[in-house]
Protein backbone atom coordinates (compact mmCIF):
# COMPACT_ATOMS: atom_id res chain seq x y z
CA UNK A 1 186.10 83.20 203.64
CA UNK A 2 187.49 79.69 204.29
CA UNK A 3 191.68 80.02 203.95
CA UNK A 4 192.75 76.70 202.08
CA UNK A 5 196.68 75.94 203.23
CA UNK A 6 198.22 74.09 199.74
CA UNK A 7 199.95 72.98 197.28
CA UNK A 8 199.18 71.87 194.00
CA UNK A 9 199.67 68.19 194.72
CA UNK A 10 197.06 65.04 194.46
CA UNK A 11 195.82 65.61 198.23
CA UNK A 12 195.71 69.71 197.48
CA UNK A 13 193.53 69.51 194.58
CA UNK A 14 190.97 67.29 195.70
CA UNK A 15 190.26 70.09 198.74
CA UNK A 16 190.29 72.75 195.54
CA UNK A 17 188.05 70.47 193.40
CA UNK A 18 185.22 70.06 196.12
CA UNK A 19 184.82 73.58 197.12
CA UNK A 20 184.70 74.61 193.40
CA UNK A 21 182.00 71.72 193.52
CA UNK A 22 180.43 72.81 196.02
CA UNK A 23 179.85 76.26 194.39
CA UNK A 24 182.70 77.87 196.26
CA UNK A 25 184.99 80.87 194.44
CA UNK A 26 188.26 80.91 194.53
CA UNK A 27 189.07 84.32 195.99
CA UNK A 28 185.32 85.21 196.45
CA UNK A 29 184.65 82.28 199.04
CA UNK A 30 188.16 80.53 199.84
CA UNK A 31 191.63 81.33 199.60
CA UNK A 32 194.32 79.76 198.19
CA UNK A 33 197.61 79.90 200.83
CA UNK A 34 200.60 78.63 199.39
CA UNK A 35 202.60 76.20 201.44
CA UNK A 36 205.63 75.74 199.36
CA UNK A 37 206.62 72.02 200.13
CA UNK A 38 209.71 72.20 198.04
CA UNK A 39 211.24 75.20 200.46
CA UNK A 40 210.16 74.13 204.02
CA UNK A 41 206.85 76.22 204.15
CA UNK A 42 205.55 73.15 206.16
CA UNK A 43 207.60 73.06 208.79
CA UNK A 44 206.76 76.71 209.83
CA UNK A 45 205.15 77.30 213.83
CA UNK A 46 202.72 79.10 212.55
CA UNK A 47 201.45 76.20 209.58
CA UNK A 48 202.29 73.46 212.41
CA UNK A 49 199.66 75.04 214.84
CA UNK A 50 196.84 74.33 212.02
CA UNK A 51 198.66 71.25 210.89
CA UNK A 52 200.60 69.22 213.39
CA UNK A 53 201.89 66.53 210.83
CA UNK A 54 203.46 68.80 208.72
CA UNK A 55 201.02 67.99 205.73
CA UNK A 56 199.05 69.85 203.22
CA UNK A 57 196.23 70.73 203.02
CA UNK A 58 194.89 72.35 205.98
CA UNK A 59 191.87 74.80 206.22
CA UNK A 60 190.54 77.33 208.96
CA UNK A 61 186.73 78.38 208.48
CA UNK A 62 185.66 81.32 210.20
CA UNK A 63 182.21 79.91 210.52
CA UNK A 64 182.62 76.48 211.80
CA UNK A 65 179.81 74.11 212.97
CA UNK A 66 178.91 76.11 216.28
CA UNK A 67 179.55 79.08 214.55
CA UNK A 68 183.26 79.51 215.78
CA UNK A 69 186.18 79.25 213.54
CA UNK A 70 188.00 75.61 213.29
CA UNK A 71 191.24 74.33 211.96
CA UNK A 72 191.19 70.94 210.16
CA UNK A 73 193.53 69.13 208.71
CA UNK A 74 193.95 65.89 206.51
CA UNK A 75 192.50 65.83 202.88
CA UNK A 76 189.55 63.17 203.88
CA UNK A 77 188.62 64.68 207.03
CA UNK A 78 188.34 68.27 205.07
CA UNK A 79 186.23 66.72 202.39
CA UNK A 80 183.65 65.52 204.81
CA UNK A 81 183.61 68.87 206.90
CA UNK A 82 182.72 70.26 203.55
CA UNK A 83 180.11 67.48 202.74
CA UNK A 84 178.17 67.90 206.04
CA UNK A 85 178.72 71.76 205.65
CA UNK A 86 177.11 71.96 202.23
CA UNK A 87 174.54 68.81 202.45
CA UNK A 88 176.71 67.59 198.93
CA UNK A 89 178.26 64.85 197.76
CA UNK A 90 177.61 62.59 200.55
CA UNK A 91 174.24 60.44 200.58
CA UNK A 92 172.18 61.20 203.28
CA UNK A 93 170.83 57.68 203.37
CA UNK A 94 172.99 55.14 205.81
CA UNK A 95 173.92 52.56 203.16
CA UNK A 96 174.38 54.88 200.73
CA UNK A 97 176.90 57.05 202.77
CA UNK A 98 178.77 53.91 204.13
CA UNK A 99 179.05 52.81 200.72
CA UNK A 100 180.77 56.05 199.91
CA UNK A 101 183.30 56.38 203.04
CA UNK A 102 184.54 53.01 202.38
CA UNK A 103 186.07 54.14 198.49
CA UNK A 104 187.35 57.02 200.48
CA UNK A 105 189.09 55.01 202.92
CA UNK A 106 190.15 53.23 199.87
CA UNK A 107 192.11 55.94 199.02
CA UNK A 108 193.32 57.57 202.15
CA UNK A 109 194.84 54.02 203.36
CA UNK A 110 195.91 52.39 200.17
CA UNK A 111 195.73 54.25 196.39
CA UNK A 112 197.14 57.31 197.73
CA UNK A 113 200.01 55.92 199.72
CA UNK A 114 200.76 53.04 197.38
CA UNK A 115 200.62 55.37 194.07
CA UNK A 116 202.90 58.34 196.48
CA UNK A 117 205.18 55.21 196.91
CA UNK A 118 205.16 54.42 193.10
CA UNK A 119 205.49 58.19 192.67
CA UNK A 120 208.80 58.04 194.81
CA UNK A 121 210.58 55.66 193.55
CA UNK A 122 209.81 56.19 189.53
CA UNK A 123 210.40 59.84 189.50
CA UNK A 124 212.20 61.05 192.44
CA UNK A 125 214.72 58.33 194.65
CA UNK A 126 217.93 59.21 194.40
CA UNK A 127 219.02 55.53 193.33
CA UNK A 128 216.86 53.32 191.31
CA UNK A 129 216.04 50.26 193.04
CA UNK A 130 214.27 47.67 190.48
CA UNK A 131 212.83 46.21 193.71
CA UNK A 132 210.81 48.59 194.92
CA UNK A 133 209.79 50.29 191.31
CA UNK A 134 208.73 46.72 190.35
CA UNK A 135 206.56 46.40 193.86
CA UNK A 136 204.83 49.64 193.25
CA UNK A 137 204.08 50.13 189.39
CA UNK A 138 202.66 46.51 190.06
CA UNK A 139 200.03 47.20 193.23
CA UNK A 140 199.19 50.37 191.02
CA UNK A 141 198.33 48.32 188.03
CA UNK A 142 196.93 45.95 190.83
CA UNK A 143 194.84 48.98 192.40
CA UNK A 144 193.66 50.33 188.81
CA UNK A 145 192.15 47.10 187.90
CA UNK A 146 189.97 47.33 191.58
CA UNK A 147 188.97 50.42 190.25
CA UNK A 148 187.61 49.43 186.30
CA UNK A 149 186.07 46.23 188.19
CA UNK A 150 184.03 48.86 190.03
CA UNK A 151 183.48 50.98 187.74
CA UNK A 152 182.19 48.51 185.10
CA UNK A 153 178.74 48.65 187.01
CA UNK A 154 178.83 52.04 187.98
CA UNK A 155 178.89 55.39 186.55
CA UNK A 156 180.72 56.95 189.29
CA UNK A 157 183.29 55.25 191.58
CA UNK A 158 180.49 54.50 194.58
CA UNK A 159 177.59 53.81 192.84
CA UNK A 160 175.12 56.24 189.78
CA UNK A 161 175.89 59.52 192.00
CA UNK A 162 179.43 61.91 191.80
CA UNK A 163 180.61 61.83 195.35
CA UNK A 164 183.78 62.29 197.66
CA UNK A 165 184.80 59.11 196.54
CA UNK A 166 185.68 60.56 192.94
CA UNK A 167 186.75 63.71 193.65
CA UNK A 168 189.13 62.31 196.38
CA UNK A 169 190.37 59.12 194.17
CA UNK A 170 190.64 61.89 190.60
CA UNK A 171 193.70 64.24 191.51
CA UNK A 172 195.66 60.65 191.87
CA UNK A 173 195.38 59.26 188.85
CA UNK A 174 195.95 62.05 186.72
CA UNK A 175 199.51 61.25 186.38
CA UNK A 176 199.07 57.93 185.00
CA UNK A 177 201.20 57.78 182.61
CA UNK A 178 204.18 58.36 185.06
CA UNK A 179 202.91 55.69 187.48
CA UNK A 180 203.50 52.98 184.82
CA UNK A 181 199.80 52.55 183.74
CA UNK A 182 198.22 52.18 180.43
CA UNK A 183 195.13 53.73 180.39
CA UNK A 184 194.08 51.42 177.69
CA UNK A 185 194.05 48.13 180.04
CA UNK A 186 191.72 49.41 181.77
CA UNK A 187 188.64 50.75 180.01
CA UNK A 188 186.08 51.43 182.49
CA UNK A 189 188.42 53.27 184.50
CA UNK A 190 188.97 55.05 181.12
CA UNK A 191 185.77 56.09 180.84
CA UNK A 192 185.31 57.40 184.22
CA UNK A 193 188.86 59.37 184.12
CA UNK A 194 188.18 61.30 180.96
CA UNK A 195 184.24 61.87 181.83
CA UNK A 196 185.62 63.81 185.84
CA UNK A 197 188.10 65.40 184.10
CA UNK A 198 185.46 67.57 181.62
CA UNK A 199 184.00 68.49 184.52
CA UNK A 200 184.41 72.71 184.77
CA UNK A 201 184.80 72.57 189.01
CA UNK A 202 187.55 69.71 188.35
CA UNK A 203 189.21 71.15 185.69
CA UNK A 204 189.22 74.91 187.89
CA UNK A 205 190.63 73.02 191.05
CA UNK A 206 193.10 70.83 189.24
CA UNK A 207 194.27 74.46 188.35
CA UNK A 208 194.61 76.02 191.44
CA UNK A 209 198.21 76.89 192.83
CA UNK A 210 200.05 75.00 189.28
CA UNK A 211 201.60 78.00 188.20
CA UNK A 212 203.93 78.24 191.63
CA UNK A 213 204.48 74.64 191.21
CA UNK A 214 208.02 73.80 189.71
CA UNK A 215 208.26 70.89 187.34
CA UNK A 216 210.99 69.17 189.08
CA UNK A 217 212.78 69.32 192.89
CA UNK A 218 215.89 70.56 193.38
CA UNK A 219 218.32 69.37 195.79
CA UNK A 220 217.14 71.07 198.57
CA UNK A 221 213.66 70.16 198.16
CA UNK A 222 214.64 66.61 198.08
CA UNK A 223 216.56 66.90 200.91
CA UNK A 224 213.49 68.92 202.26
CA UNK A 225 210.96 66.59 201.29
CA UNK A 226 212.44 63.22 201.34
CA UNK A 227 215.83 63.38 203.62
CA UNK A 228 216.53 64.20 206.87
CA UNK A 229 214.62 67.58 207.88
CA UNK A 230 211.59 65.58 207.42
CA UNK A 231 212.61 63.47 210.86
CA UNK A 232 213.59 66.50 213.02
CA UNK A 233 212.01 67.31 216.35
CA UNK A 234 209.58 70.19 215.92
């Protein structure tokens, strides 16, 4: 059984979404392990031994590739373990697969940091600075429209097959509406959005670990999360 270390955030879900893809149970085939980001669960010894920079998620697989158990962590680099594991959702063919990675680096470098930015400073900075909520809400509308310009060609964000690419890029823009986005500008993207999110593996991952999830941070999980225990020498 492959232990999944989580939360139900964008980077959680998308490890939840592909093993429910890949025909993995929750609780028959992988685990769910909270890591409560809100009350220091990731600064733990034990979760910093599987994940040395303090992120979620992180997995351990009993049968790793030479049949010994491995630790990964990073979101990306978990998707493609799972992609080579279960020959899915990555094209075997060289252009095809290269045409894949590079929407997932889209997302690892730049829609995921830039929309955790937006996130930040719309919903949860202690001080509203116009500066930086105008700088973000505007490279997300910027990043949405690279999106629909895709997408206006293809069915699925790399191309006419469901990939990495979507399930990694999905779990971010499901909170659109607090990111400063109508949905409506952009109609491909539209299209796209509301098709992934019918899908039964989504919707079960996108599930996964929400009902420990509060709907707003307290002051220690700010503190936690965005002051200074996130700096400390561990």
């Amino acid at each position: 059984m492959i232990d999944v270390y989580s939360w139900a955030t964008p980077n959680g879900h998308k490890v939840h979404i592909m093993l429910e893809e890949c025909g993995y149970q929750l609780d028959r085939d992988w685990r769910a392990i909270p890591i409560d980001i809100g009350k220091g669960d990731q600064f733990t010894p034990a979760f910093l031994k599987i994940s040395p920079n303090n992120k979620i998620p992180a997995i351990t697989d009993p049968n790793g590739p030479d049949g010994k158990p491995i630790h990964l962590f990073e979101s990306g680099a978990i998707l493609l373990y799972l992609a080579a594991k279960t020959g899915r959702f990555l094209p075997s063919s060289t252009r095809a697969k290269y045409e894949v990675l590079q929407w997932l680096m889209f997302q690892m470098g730049g829609f995921g940091p830039m929309l955790g930015q937006n996130h930040h400073f719309r919903l949860y900075a202690p001080q509203k600075i116009d500066y930086a909520i105008e700088r973000y809400t505007n490279e997300a509308k910027r990043l949405y429209g690279v999106l629909d310009r895709q997408l206006a060609t293809n069915r699925y964000i790399a191309g006419n097959q469901y990939t990495i690419a979507d399930i990694a890029i999905f779990p971010w823009t499901n909170r659109w509406e607090k990111q400063g986005i109508d949905i409506t500008e952009f109609p491909h993207f539209k299209r796209w959005f509301e098709s992934i999110g019918q899908r039964p593996a989504v919707k079960r991952g996108m599930q996964v670990l929400t009902d420990l999830r509060k709907p707003s941070f307290d002051a220690t999980a700010n503190e936690l999360l965005f002051g200074a225990s996130q700096y400390k020498k561990r």
